[in-house]
C-alpha atoms as a PDB file:
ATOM      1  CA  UNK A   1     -11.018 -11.861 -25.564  1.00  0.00           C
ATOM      2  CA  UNK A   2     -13.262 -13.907 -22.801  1.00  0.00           C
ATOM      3  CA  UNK A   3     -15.007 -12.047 -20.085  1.00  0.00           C
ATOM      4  CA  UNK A   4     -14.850  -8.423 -22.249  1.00  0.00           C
ATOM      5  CA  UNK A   5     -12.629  -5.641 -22.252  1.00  0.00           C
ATOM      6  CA  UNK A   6      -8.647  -5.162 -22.511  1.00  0.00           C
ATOM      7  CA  UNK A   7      -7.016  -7.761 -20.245  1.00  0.00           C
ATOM      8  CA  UNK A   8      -3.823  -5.648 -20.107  1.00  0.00           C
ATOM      9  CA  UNK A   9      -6.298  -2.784 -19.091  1.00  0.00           C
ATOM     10  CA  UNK A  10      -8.124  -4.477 -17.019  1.00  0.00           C
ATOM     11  CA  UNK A  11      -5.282  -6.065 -15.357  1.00  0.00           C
ATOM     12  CA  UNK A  12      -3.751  -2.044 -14.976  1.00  0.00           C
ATOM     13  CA  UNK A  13      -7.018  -1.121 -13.162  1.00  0.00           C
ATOM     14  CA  UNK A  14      -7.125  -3.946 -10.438  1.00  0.00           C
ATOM     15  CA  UNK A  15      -3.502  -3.635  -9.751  1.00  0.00           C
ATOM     16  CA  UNK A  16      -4.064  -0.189  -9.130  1.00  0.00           C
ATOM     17  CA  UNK A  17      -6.608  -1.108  -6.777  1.00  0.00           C
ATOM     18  CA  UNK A  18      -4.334  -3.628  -5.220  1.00  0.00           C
ATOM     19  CA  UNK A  19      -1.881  -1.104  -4.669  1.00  0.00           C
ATOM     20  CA  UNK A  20      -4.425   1.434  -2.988  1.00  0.00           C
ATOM     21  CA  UNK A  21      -5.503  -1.708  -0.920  1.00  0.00           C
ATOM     22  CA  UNK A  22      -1.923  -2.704   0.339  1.00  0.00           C
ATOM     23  CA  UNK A  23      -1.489   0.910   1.411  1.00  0.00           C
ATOM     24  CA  UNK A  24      -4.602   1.071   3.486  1.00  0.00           C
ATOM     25  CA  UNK A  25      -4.010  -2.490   4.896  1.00  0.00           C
ATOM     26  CA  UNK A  26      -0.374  -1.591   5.802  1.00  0.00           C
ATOM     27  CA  UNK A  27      -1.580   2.064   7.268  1.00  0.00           C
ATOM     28  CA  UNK A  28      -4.366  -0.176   9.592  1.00  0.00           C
ATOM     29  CA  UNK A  29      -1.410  -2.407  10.805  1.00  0.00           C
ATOM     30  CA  UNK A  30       1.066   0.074  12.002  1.00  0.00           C
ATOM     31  CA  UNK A  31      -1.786   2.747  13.525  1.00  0.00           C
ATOM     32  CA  UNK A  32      -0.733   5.232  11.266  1.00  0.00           C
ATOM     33  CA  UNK A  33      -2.358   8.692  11.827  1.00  0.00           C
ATOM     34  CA  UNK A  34      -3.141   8.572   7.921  1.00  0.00           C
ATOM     35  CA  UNK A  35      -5.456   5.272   7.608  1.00  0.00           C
ATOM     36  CA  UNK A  36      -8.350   7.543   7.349  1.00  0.00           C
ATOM     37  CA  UNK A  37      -7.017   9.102   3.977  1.00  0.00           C
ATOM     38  CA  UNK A  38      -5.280   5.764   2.823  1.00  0.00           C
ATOM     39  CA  UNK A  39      -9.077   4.037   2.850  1.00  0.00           C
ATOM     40  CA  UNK A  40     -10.374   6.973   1.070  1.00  0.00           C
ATOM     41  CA  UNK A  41      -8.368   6.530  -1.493  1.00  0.00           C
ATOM     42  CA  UNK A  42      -8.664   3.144  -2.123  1.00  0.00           C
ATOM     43  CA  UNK A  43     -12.693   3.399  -2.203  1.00  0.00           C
ATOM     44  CA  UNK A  44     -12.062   6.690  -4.492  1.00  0.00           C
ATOM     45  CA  UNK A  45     -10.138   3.817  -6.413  1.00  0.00           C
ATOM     46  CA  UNK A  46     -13.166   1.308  -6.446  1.00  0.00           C
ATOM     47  CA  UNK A  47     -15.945   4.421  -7.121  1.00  0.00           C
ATOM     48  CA  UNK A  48     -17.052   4.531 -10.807  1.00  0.00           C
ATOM     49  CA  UNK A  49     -16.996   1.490 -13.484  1.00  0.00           C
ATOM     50  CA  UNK A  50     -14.382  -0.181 -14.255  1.00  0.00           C
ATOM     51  CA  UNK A  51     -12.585  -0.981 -18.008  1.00  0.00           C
ATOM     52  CA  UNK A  52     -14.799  -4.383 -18.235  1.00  0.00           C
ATOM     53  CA  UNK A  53     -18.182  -5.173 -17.270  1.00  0.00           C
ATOM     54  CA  UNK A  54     -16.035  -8.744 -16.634  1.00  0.00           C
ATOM     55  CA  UNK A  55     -15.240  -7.221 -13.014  1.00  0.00           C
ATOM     56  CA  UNK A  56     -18.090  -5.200 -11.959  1.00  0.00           C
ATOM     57  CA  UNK A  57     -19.435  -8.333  -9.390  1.00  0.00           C
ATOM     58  CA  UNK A  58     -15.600  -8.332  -8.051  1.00  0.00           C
ATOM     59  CA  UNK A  59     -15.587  -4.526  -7.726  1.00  0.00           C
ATOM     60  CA  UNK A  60     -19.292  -4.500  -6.041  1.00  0.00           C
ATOM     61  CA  UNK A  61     -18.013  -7.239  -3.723  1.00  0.00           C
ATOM     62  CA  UNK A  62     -14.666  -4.885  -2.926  1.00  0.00           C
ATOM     63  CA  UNK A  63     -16.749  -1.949  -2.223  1.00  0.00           C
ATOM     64  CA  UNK A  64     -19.006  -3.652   0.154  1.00  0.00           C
ATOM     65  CA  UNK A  65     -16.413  -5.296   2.297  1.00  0.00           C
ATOM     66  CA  UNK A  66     -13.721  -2.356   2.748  1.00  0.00           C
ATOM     67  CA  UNK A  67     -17.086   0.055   3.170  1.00  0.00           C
ATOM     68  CA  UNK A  68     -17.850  -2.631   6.135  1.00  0.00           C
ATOM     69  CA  UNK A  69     -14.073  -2.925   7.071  1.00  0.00           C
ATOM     70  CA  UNK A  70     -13.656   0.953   7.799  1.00  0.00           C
ATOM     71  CA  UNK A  71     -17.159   1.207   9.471  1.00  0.00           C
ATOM     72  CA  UNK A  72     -15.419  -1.586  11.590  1.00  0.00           C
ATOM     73  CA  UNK A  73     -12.403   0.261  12.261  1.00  0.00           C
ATOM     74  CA  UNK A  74     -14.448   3.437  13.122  1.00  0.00           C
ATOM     75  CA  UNK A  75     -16.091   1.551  15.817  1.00  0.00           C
ATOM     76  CA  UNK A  76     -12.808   0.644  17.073  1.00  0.00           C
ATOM     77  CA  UNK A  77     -12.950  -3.524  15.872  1.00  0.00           C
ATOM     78  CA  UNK A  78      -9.504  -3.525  14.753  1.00  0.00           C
ATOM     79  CA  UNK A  79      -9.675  -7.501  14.015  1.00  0.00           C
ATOM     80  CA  UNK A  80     -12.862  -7.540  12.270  1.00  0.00           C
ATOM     81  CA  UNK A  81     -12.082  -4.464   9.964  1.00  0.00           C
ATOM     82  CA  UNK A  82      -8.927  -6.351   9.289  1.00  0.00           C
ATOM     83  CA  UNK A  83     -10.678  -9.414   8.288  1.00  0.00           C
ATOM     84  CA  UNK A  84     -13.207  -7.788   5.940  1.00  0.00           C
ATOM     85  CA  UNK A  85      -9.573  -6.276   3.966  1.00  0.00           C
ATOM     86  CA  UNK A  86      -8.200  -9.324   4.043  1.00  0.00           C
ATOM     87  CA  UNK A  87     -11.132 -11.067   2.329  1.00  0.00           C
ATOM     88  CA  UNK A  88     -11.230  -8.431   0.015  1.00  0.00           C
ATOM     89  CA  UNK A  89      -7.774  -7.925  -0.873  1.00  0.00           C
ATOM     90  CA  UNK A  90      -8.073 -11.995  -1.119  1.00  0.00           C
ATOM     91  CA  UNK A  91     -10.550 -12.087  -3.648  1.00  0.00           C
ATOM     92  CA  UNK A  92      -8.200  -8.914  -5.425  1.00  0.00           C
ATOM     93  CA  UNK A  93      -5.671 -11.380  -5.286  1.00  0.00           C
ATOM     94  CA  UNK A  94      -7.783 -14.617  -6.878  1.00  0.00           C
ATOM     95  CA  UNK A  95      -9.804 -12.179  -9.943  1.00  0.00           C
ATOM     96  CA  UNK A  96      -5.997 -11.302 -11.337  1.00  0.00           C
ATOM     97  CA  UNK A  97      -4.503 -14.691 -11.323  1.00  0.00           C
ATOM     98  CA  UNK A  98      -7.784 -16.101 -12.992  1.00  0.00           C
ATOM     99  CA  UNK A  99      -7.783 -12.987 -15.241  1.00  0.00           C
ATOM    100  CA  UNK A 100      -3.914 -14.011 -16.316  1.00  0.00           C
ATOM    101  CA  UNK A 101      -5.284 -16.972 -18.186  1.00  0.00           C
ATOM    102  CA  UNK A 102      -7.532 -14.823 -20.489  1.00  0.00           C
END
């Protein structure tokens, strides 16, 4: 195995986190009264190590940009709390197609 850990487990993990992401992504485009409990569970989905020590940088880099994207949304900067969840949900998106080839 190349990078450590399960890649079917690992793959599980950070497609649960995907999932969590779309949720709170799709909860920030509609205004939904909920967003606030959709981004808490997508950082309670991020808290904690994850199956491989393969995908910590990813999952320090995720934590820091939704962290920044709902202190962005607090403030009431829907566009740049957007972007930060984009980026991250982008870089999401790039780890598991790289992670397919191992």
């Amino acid at each position: 195995m190349k990078g450590g850990g399960d890649a079917a487990l690992r793959t599980a993990h950070l497609i649960r986190v995907d999932s969590y992401m779309d949720f709170a992504i799709l909860s920030m485009w509609t205004s939904n009264p909920r967003v606030d409990i959709m981004l808490g569970m997508l950082e309670a989905s991020l808290r904690g190590e994850g199956p491989s020590a393969g995908d910590e940088d990813l999952l320090e880099r995720l934590r820091a940009l939704v962290r920044e994207g709902r202190g962005f949304l607090a403030e009431g900067d829907f566009y740049s709390a957007m972007g930060r969840m984009r980026t991250a949900h982008d870089l999401l998106s790039i780890h598991l197609i790289r992670l397919s080839d191992e």
